[in-house]
PDB file of N, CA and C in Angstrom:
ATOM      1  N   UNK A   1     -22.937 -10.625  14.339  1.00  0.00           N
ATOM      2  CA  UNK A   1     -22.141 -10.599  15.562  1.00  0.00           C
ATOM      3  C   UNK A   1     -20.905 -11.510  15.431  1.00  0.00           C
ATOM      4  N   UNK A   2     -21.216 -12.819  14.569  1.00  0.00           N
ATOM      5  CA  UNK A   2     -19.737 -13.722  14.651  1.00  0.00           C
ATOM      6  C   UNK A   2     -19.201 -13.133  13.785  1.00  0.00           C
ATOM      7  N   UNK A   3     -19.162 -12.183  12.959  1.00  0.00           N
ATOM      8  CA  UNK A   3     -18.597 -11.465  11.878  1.00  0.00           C
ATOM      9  C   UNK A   3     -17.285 -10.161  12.772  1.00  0.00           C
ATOM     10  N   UNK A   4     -18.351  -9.604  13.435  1.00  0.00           N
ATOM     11  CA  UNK A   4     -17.388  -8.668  14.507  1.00  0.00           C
ATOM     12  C   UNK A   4     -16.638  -9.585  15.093  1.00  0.00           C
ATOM     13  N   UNK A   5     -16.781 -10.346  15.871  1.00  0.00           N
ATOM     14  CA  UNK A   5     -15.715 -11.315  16.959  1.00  0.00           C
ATOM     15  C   UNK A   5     -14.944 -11.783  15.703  1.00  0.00           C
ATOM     16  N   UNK A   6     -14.955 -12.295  14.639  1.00  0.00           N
ATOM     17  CA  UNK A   6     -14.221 -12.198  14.345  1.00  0.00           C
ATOM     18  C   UNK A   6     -12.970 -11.720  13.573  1.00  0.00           C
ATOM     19  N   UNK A   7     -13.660 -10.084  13.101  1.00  0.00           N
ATOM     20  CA  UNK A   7     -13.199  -9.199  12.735  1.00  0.00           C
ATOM     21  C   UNK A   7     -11.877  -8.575  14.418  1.00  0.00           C
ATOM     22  N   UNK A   8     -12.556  -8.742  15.171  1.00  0.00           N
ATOM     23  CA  UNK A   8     -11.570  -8.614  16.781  1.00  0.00           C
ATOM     24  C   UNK A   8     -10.577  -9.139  16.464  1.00  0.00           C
ATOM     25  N   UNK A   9     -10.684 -10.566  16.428  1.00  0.00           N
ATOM     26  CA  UNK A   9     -10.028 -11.663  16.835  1.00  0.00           C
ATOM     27  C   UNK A   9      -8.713 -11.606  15.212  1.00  0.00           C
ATOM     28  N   UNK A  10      -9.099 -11.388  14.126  1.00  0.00           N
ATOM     29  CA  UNK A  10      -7.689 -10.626  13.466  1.00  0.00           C
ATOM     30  C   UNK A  10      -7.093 -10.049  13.685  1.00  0.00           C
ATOM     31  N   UNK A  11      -7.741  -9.030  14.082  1.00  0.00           N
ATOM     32  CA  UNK A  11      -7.145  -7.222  14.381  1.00  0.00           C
ATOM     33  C   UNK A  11      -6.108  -7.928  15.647  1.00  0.00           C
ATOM     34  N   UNK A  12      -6.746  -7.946  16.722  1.00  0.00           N
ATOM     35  CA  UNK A  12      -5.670  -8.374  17.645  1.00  0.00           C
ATOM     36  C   UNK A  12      -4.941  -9.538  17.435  1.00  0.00           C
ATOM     37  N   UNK A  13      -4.810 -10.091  16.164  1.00  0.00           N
ATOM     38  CA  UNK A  13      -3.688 -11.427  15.971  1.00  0.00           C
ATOM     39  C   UNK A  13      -2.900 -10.353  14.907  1.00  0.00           C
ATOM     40  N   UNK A  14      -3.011  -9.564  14.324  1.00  0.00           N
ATOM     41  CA  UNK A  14      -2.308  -8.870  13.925  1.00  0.00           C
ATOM     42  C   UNK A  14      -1.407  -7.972  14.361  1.00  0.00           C
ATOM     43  N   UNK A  15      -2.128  -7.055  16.023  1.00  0.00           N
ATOM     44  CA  UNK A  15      -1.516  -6.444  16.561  1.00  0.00           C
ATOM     45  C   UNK A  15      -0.350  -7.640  17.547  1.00  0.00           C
ATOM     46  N   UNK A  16      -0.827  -8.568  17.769  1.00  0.00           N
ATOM     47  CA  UNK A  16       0.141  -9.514  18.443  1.00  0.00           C
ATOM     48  C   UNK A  16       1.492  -9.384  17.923  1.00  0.00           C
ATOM     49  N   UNK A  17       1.354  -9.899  16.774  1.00  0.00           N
ATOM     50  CA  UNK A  17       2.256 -10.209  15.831  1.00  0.00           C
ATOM     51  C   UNK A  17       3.504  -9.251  15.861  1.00  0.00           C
ATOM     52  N   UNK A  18       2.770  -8.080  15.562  1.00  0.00           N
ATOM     53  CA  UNK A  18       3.386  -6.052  14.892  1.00  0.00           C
ATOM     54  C   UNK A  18       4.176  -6.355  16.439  1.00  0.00           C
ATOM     55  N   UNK A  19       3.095  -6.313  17.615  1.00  0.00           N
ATOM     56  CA  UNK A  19       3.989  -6.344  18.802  1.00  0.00           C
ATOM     57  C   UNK A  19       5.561  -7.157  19.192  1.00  0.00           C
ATOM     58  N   UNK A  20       5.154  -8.215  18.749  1.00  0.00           N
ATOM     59  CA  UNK A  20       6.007  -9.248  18.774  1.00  0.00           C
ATOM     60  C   UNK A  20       7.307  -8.649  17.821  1.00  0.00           C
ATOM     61  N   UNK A  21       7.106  -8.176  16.977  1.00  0.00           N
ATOM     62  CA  UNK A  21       8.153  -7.765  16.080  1.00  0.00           C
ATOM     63  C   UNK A  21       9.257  -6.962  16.516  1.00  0.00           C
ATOM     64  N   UNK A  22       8.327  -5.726  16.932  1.00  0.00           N
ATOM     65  CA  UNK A  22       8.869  -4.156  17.885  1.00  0.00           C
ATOM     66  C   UNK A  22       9.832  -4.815  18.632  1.00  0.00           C
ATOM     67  N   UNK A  23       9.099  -5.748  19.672  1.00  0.00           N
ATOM     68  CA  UNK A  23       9.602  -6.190  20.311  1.00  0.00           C
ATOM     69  C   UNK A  23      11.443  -6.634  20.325  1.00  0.00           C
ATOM     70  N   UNK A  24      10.910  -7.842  19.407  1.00  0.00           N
ATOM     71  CA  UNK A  24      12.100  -8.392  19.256  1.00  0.00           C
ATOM     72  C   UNK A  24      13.329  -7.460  18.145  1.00  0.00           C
ATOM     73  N   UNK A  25      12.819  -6.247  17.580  1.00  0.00           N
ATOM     74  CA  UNK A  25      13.595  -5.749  16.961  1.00  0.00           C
ATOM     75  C   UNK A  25      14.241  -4.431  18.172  1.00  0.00           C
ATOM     76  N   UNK A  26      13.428  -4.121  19.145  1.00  0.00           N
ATOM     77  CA  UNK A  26      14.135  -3.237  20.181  1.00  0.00           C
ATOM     78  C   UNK A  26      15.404  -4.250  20.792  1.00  0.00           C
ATOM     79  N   UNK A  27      15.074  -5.450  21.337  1.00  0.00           N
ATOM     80  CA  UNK A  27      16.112  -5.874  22.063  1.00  0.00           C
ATOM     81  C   UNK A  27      16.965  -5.911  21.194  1.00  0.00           C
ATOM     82  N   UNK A  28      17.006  -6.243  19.828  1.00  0.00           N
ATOM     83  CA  UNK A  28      17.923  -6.501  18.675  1.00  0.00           C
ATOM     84  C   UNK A  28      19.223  -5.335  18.900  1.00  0.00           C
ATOM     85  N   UNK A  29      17.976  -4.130  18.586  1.00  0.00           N
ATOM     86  CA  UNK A  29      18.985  -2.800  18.446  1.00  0.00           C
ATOM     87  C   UNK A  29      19.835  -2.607  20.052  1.00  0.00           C
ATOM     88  N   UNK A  30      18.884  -2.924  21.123  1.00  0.00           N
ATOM     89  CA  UNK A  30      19.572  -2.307  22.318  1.00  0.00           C
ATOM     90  C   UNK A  30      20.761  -3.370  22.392  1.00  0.00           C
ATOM     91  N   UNK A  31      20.917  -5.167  22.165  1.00  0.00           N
ATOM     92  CA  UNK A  31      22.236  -5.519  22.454  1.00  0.00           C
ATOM     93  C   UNK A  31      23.095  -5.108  21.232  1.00  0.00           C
ATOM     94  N   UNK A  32      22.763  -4.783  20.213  1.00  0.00           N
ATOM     95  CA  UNK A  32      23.675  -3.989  18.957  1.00  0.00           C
ATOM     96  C   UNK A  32      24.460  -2.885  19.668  1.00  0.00           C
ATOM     97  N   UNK A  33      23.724  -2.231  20.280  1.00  0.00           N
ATOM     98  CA  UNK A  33      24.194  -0.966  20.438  1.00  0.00           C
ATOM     99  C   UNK A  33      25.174  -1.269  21.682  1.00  0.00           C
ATOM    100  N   UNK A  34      24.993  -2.055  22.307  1.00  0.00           N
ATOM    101  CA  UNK A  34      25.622  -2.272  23.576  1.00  0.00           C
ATOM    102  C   UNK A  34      26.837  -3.028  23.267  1.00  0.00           C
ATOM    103  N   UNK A  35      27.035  -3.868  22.471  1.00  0.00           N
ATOM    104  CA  UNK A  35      27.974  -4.549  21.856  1.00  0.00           C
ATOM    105  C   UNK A  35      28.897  -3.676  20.779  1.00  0.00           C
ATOM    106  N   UNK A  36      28.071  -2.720  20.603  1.00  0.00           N
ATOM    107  CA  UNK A  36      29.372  -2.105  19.424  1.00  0.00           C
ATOM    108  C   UNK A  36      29.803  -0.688  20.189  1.00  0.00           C
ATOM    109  N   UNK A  37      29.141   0.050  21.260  1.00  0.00           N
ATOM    110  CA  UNK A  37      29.677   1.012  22.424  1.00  0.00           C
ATOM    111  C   UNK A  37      31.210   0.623  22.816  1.00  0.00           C
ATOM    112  N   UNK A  38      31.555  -0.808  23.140  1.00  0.00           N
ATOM    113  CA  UNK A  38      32.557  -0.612  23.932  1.00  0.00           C
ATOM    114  C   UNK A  38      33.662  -0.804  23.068  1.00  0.00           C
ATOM    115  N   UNK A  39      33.500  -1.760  21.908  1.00  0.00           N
ATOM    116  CA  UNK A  39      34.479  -1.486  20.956  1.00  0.00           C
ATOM    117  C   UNK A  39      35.366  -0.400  20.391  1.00  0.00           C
ATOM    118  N   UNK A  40      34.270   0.943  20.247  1.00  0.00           N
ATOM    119  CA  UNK A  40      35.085   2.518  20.217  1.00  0.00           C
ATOM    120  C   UNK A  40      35.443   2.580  21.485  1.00  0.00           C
ATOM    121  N   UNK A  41      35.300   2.332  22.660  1.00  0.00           N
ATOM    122  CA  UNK A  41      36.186   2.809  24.048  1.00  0.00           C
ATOM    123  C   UNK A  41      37.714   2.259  23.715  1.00  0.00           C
ATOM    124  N   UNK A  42      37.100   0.746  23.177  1.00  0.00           N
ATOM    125  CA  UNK A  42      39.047  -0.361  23.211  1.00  0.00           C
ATOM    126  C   UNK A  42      39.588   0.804  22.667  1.00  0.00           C
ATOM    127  N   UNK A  43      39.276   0.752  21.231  1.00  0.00           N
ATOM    128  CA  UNK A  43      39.960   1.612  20.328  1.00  0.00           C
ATOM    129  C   UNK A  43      40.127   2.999  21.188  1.00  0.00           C
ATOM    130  N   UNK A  44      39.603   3.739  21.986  1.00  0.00           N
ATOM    131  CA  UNK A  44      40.135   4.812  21.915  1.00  0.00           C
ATOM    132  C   UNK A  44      41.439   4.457  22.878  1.00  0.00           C
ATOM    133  N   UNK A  45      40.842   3.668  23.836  1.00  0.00           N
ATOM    134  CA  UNK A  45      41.968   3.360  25.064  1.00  0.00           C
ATOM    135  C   UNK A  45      43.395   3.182  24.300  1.00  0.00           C
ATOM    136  N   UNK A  46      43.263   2.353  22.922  1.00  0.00           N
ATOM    137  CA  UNK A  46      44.503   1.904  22.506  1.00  0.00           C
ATOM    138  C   UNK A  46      44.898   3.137  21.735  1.00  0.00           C
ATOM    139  N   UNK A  47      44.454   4.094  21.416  1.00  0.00           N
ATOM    140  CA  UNK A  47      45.214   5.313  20.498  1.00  0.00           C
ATOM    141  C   UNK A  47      45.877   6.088  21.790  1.00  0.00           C
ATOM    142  N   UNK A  48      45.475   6.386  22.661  1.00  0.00           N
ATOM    143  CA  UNK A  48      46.049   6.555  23.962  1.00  0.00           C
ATOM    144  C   UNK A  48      47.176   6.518  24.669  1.00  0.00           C
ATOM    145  N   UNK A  49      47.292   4.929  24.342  1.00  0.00           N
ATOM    146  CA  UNK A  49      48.493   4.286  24.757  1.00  0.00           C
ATOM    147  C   UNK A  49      49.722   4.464  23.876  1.00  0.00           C
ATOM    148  N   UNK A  50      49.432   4.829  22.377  1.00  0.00           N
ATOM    149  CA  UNK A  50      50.468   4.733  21.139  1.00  0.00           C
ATOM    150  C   UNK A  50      51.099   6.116  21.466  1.00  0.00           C
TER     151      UNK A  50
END
């Protein structure tokens, strides 16, 4: 039985972890993406203007 608990108790420090990752690699991509969106707007605004 302490063999299972602690066969658990990896598994879910592992899934913590994987989570933790996703995690911090979604917000990564979503301010990436949000930060490099408006840069092609400048640019288009300024071909516009020429």
């Amino acid at each position: 039985m302490a063999n299972l608990i602690e066969f658990f108790r990896m598994v879910l420090s592992y899934l913590l972890t994987f989570a933790v990752i996703v995690v911090v690699s979604g917000i990564g991509g979503f301010i990436g993406v949000k930060v490099w969106k408006p840069k092609v707007k400048v640019e288009e605004v300024k071909e516009d203007e020429a």
